[in-house]
C-alpha atoms as a PDB file:
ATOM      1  CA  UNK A   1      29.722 -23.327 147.603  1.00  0.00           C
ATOM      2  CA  UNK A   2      28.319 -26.829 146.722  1.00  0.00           C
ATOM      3  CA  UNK A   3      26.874 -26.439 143.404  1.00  0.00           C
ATOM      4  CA  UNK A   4      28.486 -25.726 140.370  1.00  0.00           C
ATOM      5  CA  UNK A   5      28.032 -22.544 138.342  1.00  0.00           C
ATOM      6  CA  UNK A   6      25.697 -23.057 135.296  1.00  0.00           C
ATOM      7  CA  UNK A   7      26.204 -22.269 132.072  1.00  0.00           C
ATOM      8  CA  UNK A   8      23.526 -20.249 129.848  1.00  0.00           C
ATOM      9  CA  UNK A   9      23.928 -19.566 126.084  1.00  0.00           C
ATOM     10  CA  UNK A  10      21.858 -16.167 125.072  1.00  0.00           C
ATOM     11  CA  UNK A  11      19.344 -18.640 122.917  1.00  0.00           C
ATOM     12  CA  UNK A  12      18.590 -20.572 126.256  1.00  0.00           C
ATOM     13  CA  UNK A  13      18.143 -17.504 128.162  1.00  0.00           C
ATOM     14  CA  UNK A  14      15.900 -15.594 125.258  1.00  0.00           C
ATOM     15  CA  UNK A  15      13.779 -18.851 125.227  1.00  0.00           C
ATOM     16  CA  UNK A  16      13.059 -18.521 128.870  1.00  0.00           C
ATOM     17  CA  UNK A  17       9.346 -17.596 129.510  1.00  0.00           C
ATOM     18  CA  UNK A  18       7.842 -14.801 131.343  1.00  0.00           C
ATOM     19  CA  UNK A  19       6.919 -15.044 134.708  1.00  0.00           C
ATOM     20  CA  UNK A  20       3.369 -13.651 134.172  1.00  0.00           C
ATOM     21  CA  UNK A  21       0.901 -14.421 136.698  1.00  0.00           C
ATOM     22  CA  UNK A  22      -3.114 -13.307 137.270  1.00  0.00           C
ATOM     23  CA  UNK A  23      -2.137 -11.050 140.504  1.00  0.00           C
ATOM     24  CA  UNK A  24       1.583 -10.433 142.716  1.00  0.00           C
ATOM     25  CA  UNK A  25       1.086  -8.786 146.058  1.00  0.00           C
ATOM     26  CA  UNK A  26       2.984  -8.881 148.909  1.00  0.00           C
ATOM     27  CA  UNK A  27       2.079 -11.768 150.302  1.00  0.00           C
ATOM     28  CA  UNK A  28       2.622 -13.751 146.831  1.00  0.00           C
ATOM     29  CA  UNK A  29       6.512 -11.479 147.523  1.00  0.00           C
ATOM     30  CA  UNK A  30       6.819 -13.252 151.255  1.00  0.00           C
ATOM     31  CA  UNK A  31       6.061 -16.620 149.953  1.00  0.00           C
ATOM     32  CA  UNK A  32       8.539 -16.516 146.614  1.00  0.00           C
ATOM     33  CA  UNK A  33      11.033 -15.292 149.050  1.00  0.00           C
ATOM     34  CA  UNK A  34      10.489 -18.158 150.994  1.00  0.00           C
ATOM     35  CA  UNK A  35      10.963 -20.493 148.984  1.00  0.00           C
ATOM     36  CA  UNK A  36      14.123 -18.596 147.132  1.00  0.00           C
ATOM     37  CA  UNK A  37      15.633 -19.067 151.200  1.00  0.00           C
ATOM     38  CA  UNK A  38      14.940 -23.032 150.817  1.00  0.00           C
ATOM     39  CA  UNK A  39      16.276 -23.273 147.513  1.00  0.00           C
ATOM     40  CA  UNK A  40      19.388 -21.616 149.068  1.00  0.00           C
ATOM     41  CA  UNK A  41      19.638 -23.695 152.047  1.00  0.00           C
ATOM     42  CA  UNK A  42      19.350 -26.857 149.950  1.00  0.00           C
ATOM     43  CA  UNK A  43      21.646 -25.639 147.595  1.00  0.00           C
ATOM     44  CA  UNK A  44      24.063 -24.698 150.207  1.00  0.00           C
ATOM     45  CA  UNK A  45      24.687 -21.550 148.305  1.00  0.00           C
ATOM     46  CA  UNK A  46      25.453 -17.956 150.011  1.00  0.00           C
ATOM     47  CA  UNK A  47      22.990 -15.218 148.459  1.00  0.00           C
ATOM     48  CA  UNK A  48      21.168 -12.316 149.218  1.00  0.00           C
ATOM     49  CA  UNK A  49      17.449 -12.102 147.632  1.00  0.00           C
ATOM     50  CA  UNK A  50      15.388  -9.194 147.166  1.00  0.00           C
ATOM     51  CA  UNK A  51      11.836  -9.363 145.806  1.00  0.00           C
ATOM     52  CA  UNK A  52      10.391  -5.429 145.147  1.00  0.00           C
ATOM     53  CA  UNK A  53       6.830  -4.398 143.996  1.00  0.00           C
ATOM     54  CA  UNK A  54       7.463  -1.924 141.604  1.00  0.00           C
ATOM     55  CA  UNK A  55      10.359   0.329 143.647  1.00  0.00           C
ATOM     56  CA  UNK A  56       9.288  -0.997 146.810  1.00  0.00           C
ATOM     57  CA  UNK A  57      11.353  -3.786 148.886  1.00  0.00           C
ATOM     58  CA  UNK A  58       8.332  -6.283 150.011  1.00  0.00           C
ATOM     59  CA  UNK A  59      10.659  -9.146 150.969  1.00  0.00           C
ATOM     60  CA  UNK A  60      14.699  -9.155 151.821  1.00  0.00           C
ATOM     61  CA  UNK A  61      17.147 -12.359 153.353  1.00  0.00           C
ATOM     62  CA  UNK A  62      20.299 -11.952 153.699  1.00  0.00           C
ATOM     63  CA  UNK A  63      22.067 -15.845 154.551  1.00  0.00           C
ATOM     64  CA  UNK A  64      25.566 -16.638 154.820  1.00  0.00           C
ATOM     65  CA  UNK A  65      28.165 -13.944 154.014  1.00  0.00           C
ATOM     66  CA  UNK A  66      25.665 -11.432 152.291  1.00  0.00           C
ATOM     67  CA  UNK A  67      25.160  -7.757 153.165  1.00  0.00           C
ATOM     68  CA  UNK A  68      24.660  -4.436 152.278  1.00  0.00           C
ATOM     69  CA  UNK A  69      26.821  -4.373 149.237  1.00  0.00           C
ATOM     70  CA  UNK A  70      24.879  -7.684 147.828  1.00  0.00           C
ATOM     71  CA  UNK A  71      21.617  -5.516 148.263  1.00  0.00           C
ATOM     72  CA  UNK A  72      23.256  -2.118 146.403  1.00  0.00           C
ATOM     73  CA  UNK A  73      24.187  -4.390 143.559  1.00  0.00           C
ATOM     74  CA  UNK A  74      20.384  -5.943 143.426  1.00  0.00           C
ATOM     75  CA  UNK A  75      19.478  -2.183 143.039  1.00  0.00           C
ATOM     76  CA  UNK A  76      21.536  -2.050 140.353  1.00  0.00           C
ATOM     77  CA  UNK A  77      20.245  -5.200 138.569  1.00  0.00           C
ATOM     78  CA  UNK A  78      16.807  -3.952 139.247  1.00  0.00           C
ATOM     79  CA  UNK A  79      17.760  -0.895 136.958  1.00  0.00           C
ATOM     80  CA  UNK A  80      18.694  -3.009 134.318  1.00  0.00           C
ATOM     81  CA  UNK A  81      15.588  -5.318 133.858  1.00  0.00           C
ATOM     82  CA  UNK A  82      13.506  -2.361 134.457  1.00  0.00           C
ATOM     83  CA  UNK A  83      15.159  -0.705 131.549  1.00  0.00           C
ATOM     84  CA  UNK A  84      14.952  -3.652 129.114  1.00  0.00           C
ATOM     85  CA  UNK A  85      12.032  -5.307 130.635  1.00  0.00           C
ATOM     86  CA  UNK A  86      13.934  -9.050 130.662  1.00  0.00           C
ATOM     87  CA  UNK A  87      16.348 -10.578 132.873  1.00  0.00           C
ATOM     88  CA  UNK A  88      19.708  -9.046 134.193  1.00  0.00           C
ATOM     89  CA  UNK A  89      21.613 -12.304 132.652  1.00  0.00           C
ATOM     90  CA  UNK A  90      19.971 -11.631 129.203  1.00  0.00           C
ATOM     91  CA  UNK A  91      21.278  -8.309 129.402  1.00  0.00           C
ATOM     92  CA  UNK A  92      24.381 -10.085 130.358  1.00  0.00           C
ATOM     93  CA  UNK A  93      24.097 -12.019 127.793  1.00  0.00           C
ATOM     94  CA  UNK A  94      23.096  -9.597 124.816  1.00  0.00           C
ATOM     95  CA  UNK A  95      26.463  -7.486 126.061  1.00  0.00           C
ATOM     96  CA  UNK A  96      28.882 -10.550 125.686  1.00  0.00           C
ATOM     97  CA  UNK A  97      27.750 -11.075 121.959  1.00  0.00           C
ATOM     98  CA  UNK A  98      27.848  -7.827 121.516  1.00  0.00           C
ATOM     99  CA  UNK A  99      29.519  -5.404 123.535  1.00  0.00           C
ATOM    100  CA  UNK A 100      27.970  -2.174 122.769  1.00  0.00           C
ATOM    101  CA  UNK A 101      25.259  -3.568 124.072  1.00  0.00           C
ATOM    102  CA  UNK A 102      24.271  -1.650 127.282  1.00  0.00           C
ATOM    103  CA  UNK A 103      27.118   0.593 126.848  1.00  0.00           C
ATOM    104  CA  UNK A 104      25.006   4.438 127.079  1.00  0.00           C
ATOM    105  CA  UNK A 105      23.885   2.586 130.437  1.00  0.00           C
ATOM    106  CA  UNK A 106      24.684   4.630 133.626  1.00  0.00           C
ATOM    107  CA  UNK A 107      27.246   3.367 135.921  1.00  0.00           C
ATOM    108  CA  UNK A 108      24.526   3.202 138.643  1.00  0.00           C
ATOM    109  CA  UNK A 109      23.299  -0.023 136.191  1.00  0.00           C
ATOM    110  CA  UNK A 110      24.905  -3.497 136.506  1.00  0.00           C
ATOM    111  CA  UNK A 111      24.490  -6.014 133.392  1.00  0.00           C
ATOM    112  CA  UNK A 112      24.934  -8.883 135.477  1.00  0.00           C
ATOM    113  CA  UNK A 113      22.299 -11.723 135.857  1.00  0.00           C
ATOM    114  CA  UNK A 114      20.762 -11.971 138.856  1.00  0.00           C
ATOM    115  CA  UNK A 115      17.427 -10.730 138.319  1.00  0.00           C
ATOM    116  CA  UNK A 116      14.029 -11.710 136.716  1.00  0.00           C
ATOM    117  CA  UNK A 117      10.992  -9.512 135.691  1.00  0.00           C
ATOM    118  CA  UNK A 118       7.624 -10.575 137.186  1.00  0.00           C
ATOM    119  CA  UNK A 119       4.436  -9.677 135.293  1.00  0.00           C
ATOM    120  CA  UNK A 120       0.974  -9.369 136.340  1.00  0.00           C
ATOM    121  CA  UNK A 121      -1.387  -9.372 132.846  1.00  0.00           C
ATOM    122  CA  UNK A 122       1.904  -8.399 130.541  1.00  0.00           C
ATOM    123  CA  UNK A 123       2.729  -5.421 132.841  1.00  0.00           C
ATOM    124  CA  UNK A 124       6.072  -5.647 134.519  1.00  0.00           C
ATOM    125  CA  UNK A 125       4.877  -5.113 138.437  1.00  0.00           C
ATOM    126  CA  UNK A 126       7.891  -7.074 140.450  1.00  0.00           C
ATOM    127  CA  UNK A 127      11.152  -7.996 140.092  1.00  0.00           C
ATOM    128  CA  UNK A 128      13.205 -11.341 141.958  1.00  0.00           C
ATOM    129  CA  UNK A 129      16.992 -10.745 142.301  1.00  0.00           C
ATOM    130  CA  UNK A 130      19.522 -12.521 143.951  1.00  0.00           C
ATOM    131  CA  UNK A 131      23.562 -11.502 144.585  1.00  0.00           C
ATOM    132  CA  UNK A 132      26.271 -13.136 146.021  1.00  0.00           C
ATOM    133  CA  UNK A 133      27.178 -16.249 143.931  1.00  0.00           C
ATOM    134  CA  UNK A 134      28.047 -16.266 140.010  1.00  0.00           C
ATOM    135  CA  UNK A 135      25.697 -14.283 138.256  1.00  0.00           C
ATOM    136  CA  UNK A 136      24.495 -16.774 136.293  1.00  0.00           C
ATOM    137  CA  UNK A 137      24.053 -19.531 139.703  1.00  0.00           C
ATOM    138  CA  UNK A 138      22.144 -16.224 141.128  1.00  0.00           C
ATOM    139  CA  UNK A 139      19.918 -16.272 138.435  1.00  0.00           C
ATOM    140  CA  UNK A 140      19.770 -19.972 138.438  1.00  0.00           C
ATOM    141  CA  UNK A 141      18.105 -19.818 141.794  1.00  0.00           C
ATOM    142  CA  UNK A 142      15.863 -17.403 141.402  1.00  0.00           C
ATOM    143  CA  UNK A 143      14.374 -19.158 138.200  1.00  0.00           C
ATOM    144  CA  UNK A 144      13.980 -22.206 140.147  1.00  0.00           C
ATOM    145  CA  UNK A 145      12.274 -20.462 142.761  1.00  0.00           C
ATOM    146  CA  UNK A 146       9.505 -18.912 140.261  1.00  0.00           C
ATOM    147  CA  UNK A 147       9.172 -22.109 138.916  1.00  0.00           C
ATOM    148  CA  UNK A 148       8.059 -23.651 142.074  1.00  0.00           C
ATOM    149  CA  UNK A 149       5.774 -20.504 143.035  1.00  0.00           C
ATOM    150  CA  UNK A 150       3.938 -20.772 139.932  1.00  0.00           C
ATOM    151  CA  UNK A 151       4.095 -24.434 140.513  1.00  0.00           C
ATOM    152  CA  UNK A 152       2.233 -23.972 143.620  1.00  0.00           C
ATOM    153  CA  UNK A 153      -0.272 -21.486 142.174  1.00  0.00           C
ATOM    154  CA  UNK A 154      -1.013 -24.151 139.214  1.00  0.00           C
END
């Protein structure tokens, strides 16, 4: 790996904003996965993204050493923002200050970052996720990569 791990603090993370947009379909999926793979490549990072409309995978790359068991821990982190409606690495974060936080969660659930809500009109539709590095460099990239769709949609 080539880039160091960040470092959030739960105010940082809590002052992040939604990722609302006007519309997400598929396509808008194919295109935020695309550029989540160049962010990767330029990174030189090794990660596994997953971008799902509601519980349906519309975009999947698996680079470098990823796999299957990157993708079953996305599922998990896809429980957990769908159960708190924020990020995985908020979760994360809301757990480490206090750690009863998340604790009547199902195993099935990860509190991990790694994962980022999408809304369309305050609804959450979509989720980004992203395993295989640090959680908190897997949520790093996946931030940067909504900032550059909506970027592009601006």
């Amino acid at each position: 790996m080539s880039r160091p791990n960040p470092t959030y603090t739960l105010e940082e993370i809590q002052k992040e904003p939604d990722r609302d947009f006007p519309r997400f379909v598929r396509d808008d999926a194919t295109r935020l996965g695309e550029i989540t793979v160049g962010i990767i490549l330029e990174w030189g990072v090794n990660l596994c993204v997953d971008v799902h409309i509601g519980d349906e995978l519309a975009y999947r790359a698996q680079l470098g050493t990823t796999g299957q068991f990157n993708a079953d821990v996305i599922r998990r982190k896809i429980l957990t923002v769908n159960k708190f409606g924020h990020s995985s690495l908020l979760a994360r974060l809301k757990r480490d200050a206090d750690p009863s936080f998340g604790s009547e969660l199902p195993e099935e659930y990860v509190v991990a970052g790694g994962s980022i809500p999408i809304f369309v009109d305050g609804v959450l539709t979509a989720t980004i996720s992203a395993s295989g590095e640090e959680d908190a460099l897997d949520h790093e990239v996946i931030a940067e990569a909504l900032d550059r769709f909506a970027a592009e949609r601006n």
